[in-house]
PDB file of N, CA and C in Angstrom:
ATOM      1  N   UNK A   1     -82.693  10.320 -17.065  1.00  0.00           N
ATOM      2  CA  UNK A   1     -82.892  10.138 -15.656  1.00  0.00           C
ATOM      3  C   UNK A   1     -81.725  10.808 -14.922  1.00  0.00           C
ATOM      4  N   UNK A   2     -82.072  11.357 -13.912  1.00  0.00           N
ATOM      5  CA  UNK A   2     -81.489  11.965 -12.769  1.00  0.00           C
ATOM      6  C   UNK A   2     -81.159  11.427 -11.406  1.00  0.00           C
ATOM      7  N   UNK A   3     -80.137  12.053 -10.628  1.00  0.00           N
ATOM      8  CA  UNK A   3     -80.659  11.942  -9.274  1.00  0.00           C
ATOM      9  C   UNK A   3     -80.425  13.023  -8.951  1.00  0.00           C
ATOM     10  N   UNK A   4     -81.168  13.656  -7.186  1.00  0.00           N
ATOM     11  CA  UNK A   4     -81.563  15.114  -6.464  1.00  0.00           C
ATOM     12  C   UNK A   4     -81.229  14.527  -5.414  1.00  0.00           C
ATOM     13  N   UNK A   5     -80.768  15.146  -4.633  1.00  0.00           N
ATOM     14  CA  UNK A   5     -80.823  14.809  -2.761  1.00  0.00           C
ATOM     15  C   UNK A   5     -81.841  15.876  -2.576  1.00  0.00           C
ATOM     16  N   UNK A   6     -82.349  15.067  -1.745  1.00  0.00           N
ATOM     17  CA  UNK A   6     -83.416  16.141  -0.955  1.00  0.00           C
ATOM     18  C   UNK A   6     -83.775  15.219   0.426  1.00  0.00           C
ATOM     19  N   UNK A   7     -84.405  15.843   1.199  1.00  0.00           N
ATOM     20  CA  UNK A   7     -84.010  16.371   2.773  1.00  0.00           C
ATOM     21  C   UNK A   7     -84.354  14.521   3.232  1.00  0.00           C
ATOM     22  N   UNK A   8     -84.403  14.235   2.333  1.00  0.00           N
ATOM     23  CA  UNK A   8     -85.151  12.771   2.525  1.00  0.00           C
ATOM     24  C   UNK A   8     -83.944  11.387   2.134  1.00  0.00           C
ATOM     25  N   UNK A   9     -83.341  11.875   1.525  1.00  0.00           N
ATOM     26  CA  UNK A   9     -82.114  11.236   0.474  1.00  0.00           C
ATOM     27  C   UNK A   9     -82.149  11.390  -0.895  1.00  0.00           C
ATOM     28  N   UNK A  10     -81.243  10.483  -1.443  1.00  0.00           N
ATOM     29  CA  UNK A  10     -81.495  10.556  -2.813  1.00  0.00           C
ATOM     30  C   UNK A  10     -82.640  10.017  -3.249  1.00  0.00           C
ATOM     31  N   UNK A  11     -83.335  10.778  -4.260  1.00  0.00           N
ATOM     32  CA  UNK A  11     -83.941  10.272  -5.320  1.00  0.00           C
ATOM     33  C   UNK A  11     -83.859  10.053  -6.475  1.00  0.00           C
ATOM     34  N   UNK A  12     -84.608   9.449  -7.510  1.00  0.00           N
ATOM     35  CA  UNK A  12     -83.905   9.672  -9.016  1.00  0.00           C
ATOM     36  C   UNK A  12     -85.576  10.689  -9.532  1.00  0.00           C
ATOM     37  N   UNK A  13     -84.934  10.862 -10.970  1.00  0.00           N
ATOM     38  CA  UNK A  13     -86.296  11.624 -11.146  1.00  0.00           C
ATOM     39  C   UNK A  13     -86.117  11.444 -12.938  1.00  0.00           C
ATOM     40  N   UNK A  14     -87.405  10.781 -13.376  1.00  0.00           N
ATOM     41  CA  UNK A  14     -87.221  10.498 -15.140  1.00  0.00           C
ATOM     42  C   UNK A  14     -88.295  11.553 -15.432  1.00  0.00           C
ATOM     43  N   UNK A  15     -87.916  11.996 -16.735  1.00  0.00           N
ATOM     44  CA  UNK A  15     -88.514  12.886 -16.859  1.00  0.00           C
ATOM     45  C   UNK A  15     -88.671  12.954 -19.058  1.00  0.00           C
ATOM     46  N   UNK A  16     -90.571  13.134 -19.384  1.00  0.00           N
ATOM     47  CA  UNK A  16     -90.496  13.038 -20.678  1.00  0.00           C
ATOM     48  C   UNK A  16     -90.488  14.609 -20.607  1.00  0.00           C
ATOM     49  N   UNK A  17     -89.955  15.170 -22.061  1.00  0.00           N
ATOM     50  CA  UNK A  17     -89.929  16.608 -22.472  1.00  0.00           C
ATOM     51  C   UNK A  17     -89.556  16.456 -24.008  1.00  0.00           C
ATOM     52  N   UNK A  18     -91.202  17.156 -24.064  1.00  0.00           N
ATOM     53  CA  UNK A  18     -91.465  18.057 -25.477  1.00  0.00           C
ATOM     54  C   UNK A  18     -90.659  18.706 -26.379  1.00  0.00           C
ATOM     55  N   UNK A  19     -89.730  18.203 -27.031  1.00  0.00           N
ATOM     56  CA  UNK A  19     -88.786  18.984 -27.472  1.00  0.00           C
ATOM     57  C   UNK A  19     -89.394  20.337 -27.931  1.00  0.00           C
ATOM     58  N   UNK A  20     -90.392  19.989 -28.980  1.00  0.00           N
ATOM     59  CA  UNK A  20     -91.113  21.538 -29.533  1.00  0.00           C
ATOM     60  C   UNK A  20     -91.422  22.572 -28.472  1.00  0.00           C
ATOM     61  N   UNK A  21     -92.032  22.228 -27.534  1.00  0.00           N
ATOM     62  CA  UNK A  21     -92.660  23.161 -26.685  1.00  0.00           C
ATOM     63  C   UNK A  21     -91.539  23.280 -25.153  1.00  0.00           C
ATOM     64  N   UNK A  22     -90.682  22.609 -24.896  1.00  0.00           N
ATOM     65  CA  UNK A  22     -89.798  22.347 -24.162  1.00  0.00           C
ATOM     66  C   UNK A  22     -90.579  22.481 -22.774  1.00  0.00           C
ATOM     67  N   UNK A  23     -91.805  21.633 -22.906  1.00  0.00           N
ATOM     68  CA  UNK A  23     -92.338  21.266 -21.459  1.00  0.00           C
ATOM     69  C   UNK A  23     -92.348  20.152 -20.971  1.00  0.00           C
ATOM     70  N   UNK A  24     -91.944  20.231 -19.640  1.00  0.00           N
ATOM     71  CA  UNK A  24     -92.132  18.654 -19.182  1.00  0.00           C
ATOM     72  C   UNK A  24     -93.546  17.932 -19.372  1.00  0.00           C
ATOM     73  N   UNK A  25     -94.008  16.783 -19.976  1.00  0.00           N
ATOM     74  CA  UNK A  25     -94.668  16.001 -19.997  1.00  0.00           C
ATOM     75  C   UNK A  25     -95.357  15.118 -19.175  1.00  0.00           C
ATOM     76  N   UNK A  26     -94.223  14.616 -18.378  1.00  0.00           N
ATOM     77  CA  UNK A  26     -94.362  13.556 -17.742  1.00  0.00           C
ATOM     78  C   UNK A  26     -93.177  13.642 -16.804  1.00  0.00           C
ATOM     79  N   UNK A  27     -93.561  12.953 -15.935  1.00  0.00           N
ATOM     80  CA  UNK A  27     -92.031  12.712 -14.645  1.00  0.00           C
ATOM     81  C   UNK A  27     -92.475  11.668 -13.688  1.00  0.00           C
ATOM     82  N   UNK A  28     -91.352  11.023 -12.815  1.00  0.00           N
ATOM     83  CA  UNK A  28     -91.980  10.691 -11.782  1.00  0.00           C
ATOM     84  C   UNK A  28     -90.588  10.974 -11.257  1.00  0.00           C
ATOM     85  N   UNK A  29     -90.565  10.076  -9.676  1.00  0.00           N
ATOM     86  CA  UNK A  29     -89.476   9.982  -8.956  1.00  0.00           C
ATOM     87  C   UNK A  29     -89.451   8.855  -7.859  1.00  0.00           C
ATOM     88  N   UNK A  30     -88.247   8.440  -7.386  1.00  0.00           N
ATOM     89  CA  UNK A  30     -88.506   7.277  -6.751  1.00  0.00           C
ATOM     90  C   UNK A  30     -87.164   7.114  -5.689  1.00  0.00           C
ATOM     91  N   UNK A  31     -87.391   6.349  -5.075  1.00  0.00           N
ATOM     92  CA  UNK A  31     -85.674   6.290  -4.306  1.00  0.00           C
ATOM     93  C   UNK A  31     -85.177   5.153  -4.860  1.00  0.00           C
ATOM     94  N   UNK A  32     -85.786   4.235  -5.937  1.00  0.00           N
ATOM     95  CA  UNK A  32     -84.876   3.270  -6.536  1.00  0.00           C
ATOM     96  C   UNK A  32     -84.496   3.350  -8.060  1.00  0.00           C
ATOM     97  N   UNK A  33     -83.957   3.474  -8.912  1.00  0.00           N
ATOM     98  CA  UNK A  33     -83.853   3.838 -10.498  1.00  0.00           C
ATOM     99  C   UNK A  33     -84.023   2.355 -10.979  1.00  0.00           C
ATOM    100  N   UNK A  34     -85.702   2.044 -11.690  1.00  0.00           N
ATOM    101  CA  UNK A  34     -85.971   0.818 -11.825  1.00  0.00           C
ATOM    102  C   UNK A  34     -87.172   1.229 -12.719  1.00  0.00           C
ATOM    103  N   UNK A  35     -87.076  -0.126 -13.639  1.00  0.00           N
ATOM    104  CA  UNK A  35     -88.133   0.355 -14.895  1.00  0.00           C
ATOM    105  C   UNK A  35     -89.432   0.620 -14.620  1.00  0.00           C
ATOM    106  N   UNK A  36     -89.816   0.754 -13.514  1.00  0.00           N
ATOM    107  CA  UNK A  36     -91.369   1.540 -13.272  1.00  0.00           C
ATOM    108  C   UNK A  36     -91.349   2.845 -12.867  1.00  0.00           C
ATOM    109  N   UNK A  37     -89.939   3.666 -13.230  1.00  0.00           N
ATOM    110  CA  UNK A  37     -89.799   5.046 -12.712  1.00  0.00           C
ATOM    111  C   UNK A  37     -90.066   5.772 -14.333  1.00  0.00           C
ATOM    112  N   UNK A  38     -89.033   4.961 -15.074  1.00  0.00           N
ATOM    113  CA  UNK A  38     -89.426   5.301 -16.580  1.00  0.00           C
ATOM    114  C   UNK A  38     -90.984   5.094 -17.050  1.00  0.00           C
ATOM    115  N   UNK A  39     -91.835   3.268 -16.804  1.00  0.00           N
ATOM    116  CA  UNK A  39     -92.698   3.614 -17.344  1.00  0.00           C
ATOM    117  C   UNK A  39     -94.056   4.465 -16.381  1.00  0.00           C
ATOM    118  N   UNK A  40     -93.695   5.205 -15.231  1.00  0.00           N
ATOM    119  CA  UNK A  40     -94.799   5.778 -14.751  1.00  0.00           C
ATOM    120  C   UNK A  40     -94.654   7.673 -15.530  1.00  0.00           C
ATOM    121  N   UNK A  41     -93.128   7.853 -15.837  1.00  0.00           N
ATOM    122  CA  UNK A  41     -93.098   9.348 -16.437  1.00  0.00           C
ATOM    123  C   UNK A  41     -93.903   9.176 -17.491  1.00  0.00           C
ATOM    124  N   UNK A  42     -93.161   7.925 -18.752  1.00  0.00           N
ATOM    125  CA  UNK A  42     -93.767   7.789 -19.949  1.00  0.00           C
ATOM    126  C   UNK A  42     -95.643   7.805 -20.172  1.00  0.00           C
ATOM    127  N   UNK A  43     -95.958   7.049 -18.818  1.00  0.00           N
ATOM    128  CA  UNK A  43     -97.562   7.123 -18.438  1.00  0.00           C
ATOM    129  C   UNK A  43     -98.197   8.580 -18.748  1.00  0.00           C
ATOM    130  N   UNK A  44     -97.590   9.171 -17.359  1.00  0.00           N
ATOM    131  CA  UNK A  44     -97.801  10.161 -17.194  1.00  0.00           C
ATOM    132  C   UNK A  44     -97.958  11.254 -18.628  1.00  0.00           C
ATOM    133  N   UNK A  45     -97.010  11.171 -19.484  1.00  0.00           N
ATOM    134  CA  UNK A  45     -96.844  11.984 -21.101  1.00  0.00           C
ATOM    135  C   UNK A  45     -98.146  11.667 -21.699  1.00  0.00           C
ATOM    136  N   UNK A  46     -98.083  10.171 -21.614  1.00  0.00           N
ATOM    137  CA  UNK A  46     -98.928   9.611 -22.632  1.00  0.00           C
ATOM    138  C   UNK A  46    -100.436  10.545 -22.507  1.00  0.00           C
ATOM    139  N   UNK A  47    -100.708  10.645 -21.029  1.00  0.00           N
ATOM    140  CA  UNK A  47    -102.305  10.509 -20.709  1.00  0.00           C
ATOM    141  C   UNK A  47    -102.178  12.037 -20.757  1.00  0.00           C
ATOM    142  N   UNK A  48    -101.235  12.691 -20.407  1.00  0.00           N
ATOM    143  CA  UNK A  48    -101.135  14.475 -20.801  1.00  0.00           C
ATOM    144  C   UNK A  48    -101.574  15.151 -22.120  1.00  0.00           C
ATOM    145  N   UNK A  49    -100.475  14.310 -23.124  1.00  0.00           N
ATOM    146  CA  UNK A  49    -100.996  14.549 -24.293  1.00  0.00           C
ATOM    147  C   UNK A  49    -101.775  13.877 -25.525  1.00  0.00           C
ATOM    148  N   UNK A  50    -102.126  12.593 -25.163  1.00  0.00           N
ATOM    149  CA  UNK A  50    -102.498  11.914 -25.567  1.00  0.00           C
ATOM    150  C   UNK A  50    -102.246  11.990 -27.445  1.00  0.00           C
ATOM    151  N   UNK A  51    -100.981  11.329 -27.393  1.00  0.00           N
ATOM    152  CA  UNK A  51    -100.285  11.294 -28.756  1.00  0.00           C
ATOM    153  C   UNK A  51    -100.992  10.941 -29.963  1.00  0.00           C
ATOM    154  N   UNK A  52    -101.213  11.621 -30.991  1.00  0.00           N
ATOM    155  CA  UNK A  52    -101.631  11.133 -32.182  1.00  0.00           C
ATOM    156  C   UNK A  52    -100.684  11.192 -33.746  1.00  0.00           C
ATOM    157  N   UNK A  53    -100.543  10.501 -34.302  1.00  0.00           N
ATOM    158  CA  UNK A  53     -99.757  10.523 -35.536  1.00  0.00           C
ATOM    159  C   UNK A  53     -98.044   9.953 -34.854  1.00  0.00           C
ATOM    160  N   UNK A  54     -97.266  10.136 -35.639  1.00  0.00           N
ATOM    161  CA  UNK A  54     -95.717   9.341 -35.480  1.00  0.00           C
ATOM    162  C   UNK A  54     -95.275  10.689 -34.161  1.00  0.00           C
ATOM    163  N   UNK A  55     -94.856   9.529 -33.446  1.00  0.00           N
ATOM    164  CA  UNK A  55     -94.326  10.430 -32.057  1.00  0.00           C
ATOM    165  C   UNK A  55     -92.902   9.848 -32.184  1.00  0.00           C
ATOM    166  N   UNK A  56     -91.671  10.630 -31.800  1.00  0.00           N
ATOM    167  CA  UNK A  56     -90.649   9.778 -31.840  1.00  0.00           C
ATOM    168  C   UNK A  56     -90.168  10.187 -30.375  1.00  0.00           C
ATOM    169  N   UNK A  57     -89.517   9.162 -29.245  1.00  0.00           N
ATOM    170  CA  UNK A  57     -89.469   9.694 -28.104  1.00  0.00           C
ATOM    171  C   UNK A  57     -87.629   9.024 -27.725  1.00  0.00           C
ATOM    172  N   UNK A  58     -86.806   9.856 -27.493  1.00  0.00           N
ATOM    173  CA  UNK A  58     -85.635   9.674 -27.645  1.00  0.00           C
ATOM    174  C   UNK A  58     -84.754   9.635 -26.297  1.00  0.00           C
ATOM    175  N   UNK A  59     -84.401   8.575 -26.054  1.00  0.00           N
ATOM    176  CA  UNK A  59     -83.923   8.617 -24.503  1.00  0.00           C
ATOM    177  C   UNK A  59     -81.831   7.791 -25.014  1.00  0.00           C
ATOM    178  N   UNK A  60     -81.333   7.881 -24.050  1.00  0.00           N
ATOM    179  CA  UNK A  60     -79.983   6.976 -23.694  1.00  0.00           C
ATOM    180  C   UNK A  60     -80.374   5.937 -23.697  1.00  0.00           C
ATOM    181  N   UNK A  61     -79.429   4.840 -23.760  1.00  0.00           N
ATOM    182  CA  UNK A  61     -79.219   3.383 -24.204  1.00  0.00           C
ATOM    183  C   UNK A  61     -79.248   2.592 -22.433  1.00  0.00           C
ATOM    184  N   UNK A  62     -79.896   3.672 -21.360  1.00  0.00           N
ATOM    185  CA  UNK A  62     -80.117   3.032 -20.270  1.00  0.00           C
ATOM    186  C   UNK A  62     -80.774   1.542 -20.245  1.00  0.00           C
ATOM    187  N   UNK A  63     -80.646   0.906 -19.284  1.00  0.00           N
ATOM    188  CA  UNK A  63     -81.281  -0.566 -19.154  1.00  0.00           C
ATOM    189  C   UNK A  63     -82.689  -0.455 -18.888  1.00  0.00           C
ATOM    190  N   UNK A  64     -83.030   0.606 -18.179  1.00  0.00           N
ATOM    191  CA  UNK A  64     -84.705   0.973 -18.127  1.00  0.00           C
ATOM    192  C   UNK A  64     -85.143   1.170 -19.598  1.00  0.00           C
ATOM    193  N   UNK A  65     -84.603   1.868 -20.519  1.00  0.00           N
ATOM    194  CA  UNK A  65     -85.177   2.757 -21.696  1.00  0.00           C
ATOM    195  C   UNK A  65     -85.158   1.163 -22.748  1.00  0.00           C
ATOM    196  N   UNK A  66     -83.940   0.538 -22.614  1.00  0.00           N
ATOM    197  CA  UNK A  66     -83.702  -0.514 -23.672  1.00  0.00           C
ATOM    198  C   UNK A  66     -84.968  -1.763 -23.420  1.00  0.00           C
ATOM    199  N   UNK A  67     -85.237  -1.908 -21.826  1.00  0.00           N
ATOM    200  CA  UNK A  67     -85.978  -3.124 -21.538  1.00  0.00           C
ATOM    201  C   UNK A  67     -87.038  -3.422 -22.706  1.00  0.00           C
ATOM    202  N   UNK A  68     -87.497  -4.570 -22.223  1.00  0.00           N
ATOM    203  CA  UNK A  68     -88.161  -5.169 -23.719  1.00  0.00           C
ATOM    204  C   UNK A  68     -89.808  -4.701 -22.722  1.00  0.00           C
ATOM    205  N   UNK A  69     -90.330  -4.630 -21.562  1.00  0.00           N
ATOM    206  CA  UNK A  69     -91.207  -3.955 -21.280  1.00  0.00           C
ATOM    207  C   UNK A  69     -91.385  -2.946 -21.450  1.00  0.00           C
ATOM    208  N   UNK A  70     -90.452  -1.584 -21.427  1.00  0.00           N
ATOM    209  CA  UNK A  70     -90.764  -0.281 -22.036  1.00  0.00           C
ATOM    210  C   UNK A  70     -90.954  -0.272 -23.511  1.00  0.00           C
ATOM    211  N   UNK A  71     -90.046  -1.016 -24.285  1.00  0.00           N
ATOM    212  CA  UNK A  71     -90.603  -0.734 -25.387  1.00  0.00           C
ATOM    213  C   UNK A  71     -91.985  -1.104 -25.917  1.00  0.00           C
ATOM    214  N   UNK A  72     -92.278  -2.195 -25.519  1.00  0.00           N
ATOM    215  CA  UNK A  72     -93.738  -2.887 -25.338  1.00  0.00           C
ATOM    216  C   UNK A  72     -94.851  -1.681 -25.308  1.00  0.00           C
ATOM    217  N   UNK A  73     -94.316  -0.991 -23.905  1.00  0.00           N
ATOM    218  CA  UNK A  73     -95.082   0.486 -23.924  1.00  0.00           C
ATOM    219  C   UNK A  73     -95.042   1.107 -24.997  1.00  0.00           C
ATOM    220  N   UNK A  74     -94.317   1.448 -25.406  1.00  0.00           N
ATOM    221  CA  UNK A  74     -94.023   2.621 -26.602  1.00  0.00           C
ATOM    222  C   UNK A  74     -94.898   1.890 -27.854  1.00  0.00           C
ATOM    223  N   UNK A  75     -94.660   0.563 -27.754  1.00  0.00           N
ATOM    224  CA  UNK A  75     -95.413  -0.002 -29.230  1.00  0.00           C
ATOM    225  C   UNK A  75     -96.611   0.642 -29.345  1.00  0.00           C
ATOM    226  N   UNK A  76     -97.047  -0.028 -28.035  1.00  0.00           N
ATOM    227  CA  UNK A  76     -98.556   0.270 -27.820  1.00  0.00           C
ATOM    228  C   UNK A  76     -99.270   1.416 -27.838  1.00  0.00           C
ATOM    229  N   UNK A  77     -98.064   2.565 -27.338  1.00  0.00           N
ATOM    230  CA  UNK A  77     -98.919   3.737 -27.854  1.00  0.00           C
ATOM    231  C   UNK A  77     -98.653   4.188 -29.417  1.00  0.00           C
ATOM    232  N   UNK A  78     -97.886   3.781 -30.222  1.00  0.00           N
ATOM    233  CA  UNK A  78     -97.359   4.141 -31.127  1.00  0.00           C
ATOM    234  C   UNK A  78     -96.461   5.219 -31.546  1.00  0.00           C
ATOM    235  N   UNK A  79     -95.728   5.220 -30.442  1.00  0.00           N
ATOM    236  CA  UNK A  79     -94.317   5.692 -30.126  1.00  0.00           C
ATOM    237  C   UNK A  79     -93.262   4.973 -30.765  1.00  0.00           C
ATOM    238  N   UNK A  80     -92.542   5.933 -31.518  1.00  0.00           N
ATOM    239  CA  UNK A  80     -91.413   5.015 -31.975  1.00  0.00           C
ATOM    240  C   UNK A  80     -90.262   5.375 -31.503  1.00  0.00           C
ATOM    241  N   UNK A  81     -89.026   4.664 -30.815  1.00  0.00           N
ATOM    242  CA  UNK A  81     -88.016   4.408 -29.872  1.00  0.00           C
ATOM    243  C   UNK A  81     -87.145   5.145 -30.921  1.00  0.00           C
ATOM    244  N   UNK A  82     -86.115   6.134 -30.282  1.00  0.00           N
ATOM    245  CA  UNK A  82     -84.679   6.760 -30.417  1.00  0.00           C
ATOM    246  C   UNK A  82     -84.074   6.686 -29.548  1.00  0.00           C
ATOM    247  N   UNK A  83     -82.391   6.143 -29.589  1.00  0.00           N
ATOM    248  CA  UNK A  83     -81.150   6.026 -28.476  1.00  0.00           C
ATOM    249  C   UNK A  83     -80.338   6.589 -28.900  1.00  0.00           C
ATOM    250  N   UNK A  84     -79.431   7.493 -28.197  1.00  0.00           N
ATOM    251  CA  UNK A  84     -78.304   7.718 -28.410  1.00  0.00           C
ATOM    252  C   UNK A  84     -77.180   6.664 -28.997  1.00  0.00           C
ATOM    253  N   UNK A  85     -76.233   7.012 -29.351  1.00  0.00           N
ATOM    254  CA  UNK A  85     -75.171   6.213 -29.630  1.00  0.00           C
ATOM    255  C   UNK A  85     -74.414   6.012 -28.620  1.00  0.00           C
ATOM    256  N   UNK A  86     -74.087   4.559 -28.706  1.00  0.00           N
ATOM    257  CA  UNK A  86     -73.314   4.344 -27.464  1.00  0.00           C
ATOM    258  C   UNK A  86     -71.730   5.115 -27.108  1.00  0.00           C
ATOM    259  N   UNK A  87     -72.002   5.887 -25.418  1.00  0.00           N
ATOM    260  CA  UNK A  87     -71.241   6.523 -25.094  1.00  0.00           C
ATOM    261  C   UNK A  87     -71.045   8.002 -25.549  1.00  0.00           C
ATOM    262  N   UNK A  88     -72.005   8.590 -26.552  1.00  0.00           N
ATOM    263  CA  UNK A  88     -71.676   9.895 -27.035  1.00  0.00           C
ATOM    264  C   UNK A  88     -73.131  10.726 -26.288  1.00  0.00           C
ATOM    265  N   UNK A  89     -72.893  11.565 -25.695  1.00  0.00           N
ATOM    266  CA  UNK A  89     -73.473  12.553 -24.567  1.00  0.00           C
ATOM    267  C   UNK A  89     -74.154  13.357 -25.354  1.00  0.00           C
ATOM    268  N   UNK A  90     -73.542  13.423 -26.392  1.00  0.00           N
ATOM    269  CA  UNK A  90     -74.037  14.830 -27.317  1.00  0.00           C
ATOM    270  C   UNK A  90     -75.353  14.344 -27.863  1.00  0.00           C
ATOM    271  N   UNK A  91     -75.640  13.168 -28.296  1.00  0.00           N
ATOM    272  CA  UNK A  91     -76.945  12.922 -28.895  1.00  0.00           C
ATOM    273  C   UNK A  91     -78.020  12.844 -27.902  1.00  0.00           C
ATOM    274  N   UNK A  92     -77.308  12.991 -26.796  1.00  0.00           N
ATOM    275  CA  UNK A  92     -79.025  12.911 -25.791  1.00  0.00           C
ATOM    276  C   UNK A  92     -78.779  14.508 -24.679  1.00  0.00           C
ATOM    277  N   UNK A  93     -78.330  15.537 -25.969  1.00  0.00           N
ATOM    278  CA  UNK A  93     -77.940  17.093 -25.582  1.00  0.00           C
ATOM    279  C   UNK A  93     -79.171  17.829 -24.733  1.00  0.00           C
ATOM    280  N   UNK A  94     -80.174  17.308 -25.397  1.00  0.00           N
ATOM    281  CA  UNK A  94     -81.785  18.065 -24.615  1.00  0.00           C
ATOM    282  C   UNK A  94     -81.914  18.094 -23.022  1.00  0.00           C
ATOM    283  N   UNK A  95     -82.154  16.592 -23.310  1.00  0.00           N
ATOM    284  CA  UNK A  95     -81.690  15.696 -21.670  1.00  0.00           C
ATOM    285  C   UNK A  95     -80.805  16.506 -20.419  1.00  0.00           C
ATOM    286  N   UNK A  96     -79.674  16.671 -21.246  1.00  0.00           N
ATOM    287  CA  UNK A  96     -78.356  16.755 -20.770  1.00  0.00           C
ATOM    288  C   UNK A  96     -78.400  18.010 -20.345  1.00  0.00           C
ATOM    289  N   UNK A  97     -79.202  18.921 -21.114  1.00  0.00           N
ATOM    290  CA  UNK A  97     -79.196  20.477 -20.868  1.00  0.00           C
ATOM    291  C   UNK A  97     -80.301  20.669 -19.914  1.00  0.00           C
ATOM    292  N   UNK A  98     -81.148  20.280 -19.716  1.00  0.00           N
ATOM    293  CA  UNK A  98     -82.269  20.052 -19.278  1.00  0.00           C
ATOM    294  C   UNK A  98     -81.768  19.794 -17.802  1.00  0.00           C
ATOM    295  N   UNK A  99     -80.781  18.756 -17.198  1.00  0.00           N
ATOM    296  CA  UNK A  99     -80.547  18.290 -16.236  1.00  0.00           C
ATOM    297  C   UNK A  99     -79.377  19.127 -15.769  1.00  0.00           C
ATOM    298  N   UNK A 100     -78.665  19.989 -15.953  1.00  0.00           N
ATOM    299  CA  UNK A 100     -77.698  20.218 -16.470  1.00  0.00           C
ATOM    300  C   UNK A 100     -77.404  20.984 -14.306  1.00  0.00           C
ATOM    301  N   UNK A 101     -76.637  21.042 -13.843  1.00  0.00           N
ATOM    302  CA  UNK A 101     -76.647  21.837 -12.123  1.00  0.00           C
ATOM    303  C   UNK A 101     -75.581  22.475 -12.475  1.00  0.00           C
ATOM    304  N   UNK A 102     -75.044  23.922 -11.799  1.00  0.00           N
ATOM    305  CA  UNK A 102     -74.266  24.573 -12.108  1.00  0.00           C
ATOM    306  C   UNK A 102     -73.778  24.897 -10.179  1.00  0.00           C
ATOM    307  N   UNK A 103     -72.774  24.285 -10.610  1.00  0.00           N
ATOM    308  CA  UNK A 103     -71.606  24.187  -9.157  1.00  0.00           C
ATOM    309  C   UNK A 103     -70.797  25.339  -8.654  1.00  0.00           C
ATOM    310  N   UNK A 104     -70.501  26.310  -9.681  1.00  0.00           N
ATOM    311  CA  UNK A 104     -69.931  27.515  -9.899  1.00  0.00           C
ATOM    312  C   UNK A 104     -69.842  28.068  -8.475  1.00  0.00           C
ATOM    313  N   UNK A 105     -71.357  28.299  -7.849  1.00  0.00           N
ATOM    314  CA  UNK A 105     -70.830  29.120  -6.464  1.00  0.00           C
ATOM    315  C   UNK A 105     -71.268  28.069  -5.534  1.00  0.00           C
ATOM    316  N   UNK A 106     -70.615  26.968  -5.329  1.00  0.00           N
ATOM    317  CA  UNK A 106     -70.669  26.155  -3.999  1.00  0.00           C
ATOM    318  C   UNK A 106     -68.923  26.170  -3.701  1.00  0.00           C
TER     319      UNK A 106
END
């Protein structure tokens, strides 16, 4: 998860991505960062690609991603949950690159 300013304020913006195909999946956005921002992206993936066989879907140790309702989700589709390790950036590198803003010429 993210946040963007835009002309409106901040928003946040969660976002699933395909590692193989490195397409976004799923997203939403919201002006509050609250577990129906995660499970409307995760929605969104689900009904895109409609997952079959072991999916593994790998997010940060956020309080949205950990809740015992998202995972509930994930059961149900038969998604199985990956977290980073706590505090190390590098294991959720996709994410990270993915989100990544370059300040250079401001």
């Amino acid at each position: 998860m993210t946040y963007i300013r835009t002309g409106e304020g901040w928003l946040y913006l969660a976002v699933v991505l395909d590692l193989y195909s490195r397409a976004v999946v799923g997203w939403a956005m919201h002006h509050r960062m609250q577990q129906e921002l995660v499970h409307a992206a995760l929605t969104m993936a689900v009904a895109r690609r409609k997952p079959s066989g072991e999916v593994i879907l790998h997010s940060d140790r956020g309080s949205q991603y950990c809740a015992f309702d998202y995972q509930a989700l994930l059961k149900r589709h038969g998604i199985v949950p990956s977290h980073s390790r706590a505090g190390n950036c590098w294991d959720n590198a996709a994410m990270e690159s993915f989100f990544r803003s370059d300040f250079s010429d401001t």
